[in-house]
C-alpha atoms as a PDB file:
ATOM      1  CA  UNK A   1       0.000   0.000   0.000  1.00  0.00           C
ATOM      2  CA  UNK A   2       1.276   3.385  -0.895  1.00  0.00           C
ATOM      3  CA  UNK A   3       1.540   6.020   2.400  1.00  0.00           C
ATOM      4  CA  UNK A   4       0.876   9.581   0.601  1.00  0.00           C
ATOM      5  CA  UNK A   5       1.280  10.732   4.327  1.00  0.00           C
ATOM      6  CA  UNK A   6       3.024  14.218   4.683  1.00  0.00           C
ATOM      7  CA  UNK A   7       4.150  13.712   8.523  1.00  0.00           C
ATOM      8  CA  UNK A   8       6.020  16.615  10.051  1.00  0.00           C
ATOM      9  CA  UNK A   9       7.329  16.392  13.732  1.00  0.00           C
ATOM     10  CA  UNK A  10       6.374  19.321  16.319  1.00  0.00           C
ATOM     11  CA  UNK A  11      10.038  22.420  15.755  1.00  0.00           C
ATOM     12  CA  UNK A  12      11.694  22.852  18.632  1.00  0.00           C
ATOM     13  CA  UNK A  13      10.699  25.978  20.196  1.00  0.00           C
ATOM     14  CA  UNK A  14       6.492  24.975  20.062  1.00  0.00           C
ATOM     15  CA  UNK A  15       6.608  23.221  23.351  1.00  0.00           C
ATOM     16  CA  UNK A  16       5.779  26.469  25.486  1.00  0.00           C
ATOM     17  CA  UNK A  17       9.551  26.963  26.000  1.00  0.00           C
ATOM     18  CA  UNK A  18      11.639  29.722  24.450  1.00  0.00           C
ATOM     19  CA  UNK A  19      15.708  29.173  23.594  1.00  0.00           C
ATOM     20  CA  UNK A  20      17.826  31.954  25.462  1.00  0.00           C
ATOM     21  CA  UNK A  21      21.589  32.175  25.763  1.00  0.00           C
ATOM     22  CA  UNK A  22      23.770  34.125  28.502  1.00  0.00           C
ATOM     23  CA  UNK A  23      27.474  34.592  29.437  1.00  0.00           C
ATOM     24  CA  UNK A  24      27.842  33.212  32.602  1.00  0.00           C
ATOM     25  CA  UNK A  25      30.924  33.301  34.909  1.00  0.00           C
ATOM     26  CA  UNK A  26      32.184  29.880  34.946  1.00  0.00           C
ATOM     27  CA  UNK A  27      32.425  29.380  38.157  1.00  0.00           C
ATOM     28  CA  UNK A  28      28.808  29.956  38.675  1.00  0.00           C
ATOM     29  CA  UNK A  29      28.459  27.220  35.566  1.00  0.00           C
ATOM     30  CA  UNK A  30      30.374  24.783  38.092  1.00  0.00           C
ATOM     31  CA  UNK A  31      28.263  25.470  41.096  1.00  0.00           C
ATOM     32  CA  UNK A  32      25.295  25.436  38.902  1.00  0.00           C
ATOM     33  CA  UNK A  33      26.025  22.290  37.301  1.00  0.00           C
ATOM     34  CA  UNK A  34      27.747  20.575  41.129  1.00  0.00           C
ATOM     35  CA  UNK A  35      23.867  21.963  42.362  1.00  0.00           C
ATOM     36  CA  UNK A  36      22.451  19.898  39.084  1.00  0.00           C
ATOM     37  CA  UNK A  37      24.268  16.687  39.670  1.00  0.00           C
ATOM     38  CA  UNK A  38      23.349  16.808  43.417  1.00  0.00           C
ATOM     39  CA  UNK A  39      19.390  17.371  42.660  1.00  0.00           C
ATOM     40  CA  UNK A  40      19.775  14.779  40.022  1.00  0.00           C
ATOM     41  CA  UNK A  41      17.833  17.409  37.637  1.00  0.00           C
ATOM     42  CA  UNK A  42      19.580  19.403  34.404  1.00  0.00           C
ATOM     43  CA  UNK A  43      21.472  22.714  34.185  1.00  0.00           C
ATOM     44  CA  UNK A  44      18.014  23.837  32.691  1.00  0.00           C
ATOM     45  CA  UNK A  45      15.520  22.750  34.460  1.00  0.00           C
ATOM     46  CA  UNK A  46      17.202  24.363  37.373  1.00  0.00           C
ATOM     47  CA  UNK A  47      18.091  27.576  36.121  1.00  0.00           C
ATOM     48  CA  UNK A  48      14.672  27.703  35.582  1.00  0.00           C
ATOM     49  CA  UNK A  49      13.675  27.075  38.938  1.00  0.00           C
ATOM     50  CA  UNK A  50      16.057  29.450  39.947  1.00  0.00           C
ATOM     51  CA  UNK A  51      15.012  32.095  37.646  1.00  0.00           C
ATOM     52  CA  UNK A  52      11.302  31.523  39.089  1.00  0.00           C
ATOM     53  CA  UNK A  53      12.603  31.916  42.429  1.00  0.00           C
ATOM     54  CA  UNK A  54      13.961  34.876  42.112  1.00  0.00           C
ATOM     55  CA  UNK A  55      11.718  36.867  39.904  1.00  0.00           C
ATOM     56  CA  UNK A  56       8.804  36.249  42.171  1.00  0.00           C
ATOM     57  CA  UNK A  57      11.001  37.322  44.798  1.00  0.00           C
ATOM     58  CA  UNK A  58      11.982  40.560  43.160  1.00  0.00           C
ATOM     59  CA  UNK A  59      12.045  44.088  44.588  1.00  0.00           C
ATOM     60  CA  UNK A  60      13.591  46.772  42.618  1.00  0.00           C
ATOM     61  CA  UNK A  61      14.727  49.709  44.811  1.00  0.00           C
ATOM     62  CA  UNK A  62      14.754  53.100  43.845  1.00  0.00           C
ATOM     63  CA  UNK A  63      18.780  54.262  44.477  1.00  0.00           C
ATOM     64  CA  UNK A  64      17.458  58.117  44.741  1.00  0.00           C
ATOM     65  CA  UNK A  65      15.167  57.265  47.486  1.00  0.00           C
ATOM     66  CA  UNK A  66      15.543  53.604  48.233  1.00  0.00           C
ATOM     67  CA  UNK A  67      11.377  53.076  47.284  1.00  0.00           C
ATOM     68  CA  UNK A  68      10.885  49.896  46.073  1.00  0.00           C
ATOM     69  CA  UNK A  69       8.860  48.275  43.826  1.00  0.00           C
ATOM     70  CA  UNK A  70       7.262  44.702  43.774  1.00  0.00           C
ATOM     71  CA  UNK A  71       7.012  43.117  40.134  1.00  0.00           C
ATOM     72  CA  UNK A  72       3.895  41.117  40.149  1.00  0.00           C
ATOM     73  CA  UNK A  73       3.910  37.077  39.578  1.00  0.00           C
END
């Protein structure tokens, strides 16, 4: 039997996820990836838990008058 399917796998990038890059200092790469191997998780999945962490955890201060200012979740 002839298969006239056209079958086209999901792109990276569709899964909800976006691809970013930064310089790091490497020896935050070492205690990131020490932290990794200890949690038994991936350098991704918890940079992402860090980044969640600390962005719902942000307050950015004012330097002229030391206000600050909650970002919301």
């Amino acid at each position: 039997m002839n298969d006239d399917r056209f079958i086209v796998s999901k792109a990276k990038g569709e899964d909800g996820y976006t691809i970013v890059s930064a310089r790091l200092p490497q020896k935050l790469v070492e205690r990131l990836d020490e932290a990794a191997k200890k949690s038994n998780r991936n350098r991704n999945q918890l940079i992402t838990l860090a980044l969640d962490f600390a962005l719902r955890r942000l307050e950015i201060v004012n330097e002229s008058d030391q206000t600050s200012s909650k970002t919301s979740n």
